[in-house]
C-alpha atoms as a PDB file:
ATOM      1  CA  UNK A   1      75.774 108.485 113.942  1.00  0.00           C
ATOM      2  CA  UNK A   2      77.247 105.262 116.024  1.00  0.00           C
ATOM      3  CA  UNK A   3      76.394 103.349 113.065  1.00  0.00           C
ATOM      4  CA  UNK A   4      78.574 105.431 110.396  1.00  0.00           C
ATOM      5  CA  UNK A   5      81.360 105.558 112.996  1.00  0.00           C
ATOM      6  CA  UNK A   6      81.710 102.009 113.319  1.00  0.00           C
ATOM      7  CA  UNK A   7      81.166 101.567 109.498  1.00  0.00           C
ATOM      8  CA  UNK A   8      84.525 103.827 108.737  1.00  0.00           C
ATOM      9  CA  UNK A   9      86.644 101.877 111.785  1.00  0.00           C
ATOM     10  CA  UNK A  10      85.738  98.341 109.846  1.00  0.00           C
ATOM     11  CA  UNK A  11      86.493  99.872 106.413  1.00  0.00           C
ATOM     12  CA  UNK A  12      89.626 101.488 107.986  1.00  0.00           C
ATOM     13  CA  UNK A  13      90.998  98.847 109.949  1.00  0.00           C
ATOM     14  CA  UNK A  14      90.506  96.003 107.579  1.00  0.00           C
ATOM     15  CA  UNK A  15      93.687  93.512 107.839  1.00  0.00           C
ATOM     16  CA  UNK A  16      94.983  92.114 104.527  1.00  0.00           C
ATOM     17  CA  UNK A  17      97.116  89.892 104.298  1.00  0.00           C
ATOM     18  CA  UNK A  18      99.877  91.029 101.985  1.00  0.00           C
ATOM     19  CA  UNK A  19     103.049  89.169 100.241  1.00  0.00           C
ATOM     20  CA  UNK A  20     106.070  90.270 102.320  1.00  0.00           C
ATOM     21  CA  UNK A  21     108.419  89.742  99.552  1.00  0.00           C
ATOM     22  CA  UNK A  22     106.250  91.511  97.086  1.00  0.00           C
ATOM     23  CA  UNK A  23     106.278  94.529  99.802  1.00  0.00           C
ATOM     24  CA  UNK A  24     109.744  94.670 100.054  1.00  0.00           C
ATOM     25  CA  UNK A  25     110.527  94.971  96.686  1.00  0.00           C
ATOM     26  CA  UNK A  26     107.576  97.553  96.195  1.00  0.00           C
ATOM     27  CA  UNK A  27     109.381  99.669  98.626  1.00  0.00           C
ATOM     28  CA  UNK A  28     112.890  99.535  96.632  1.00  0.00           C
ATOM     29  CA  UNK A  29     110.802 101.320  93.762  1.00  0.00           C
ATOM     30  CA  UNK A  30     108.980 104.102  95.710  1.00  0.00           C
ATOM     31  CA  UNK A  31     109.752 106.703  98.163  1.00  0.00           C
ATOM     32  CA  UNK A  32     106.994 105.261 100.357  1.00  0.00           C
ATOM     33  CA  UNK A  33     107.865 104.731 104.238  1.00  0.00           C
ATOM     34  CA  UNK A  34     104.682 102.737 105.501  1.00  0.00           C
ATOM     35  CA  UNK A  35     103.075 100.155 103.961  1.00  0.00           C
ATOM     36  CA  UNK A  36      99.841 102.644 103.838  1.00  0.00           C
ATOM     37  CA  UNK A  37     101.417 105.215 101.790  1.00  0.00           C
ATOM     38  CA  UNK A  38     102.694 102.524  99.785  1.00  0.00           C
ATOM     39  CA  UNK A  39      99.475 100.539  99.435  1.00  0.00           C
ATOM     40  CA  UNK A  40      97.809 104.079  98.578  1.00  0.00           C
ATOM     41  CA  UNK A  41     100.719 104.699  96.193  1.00  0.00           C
ATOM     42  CA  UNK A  42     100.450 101.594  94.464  1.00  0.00           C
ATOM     43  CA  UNK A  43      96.374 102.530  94.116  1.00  0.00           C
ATOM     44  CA  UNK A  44      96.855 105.808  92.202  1.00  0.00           C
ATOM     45  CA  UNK A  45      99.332 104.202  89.988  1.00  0.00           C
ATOM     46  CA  UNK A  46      96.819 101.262  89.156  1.00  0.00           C
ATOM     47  CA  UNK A  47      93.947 103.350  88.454  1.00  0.00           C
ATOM     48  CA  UNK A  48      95.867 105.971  86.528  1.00  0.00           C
ATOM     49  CA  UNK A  49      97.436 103.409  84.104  1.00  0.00           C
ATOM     50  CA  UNK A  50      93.528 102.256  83.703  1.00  0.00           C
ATOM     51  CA  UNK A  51      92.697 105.296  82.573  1.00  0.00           C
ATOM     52  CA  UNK A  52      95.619 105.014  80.270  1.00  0.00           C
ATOM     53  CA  UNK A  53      94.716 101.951  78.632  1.00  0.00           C
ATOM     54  CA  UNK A  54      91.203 103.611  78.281  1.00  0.00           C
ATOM     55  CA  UNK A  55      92.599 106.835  76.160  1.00  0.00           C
ATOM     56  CA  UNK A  56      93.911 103.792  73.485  1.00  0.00           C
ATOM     57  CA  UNK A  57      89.908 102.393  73.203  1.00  0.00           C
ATOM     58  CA  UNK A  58      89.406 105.993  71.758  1.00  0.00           C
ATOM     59  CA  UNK A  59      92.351 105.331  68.687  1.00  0.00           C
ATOM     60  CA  UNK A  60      90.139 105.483  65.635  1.00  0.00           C
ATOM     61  CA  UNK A  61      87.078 107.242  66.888  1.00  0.00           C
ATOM     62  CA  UNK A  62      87.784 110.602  66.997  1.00  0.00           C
ATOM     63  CA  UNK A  63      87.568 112.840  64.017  1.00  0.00           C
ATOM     64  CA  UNK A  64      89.429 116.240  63.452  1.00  0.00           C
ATOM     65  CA  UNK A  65      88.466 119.086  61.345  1.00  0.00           C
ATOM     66  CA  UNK A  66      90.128 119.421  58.002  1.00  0.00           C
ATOM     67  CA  UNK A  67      92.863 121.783  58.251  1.00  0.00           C
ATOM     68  CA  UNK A  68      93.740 120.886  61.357  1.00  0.00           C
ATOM     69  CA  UNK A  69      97.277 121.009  62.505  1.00  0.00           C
ATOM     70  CA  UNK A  70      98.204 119.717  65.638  1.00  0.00           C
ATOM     71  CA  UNK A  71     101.800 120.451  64.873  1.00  0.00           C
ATOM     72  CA  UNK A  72     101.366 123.986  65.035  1.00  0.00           C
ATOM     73  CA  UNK A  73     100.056 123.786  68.984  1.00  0.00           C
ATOM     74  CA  UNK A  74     103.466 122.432  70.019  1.00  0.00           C
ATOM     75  CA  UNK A  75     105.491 124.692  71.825  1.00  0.00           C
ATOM     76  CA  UNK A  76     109.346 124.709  70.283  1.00  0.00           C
ATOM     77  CA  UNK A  77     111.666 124.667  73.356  1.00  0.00           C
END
């Protein structure tokens, strides 16, 4: 038990050094008011564009039945 709480305080009170200028400007683009929420911000952003990127590995692999018509499922607004 001692030994998992003082694993979580190192992993949560690492110190980073981070470029000031970089964080400044980061915060012009986001609604983020501490660096935390930024730096956590910043995370989701990174991993969901990975994800992205991974969707476009899948271009050329997929197959779709004949008669198909993905036209049909959009919804006319």
């Amino acid at each position: 038990m001692f030994i998992m709480t003082c694993i979580r305080r190192c992993i949560h009170e690492k110190n980073i050094m981070l470029d000031e200028k970089l964080i400044k400007e980061a915060f012009k683009y986001s609604r983020a008011k501490t660096k935390k929420e930024l730096i956590a911000l910043v995370l989701k952003e990174f991993v969901e564009n990975g994800r992205r990127l991974n969707l476009l590995d899948l271009e050329g692999k997929i197959e779709f039945s004949k008669g198909y018509d993905y036209k049909s499922l959009r919804v006319h607004r």
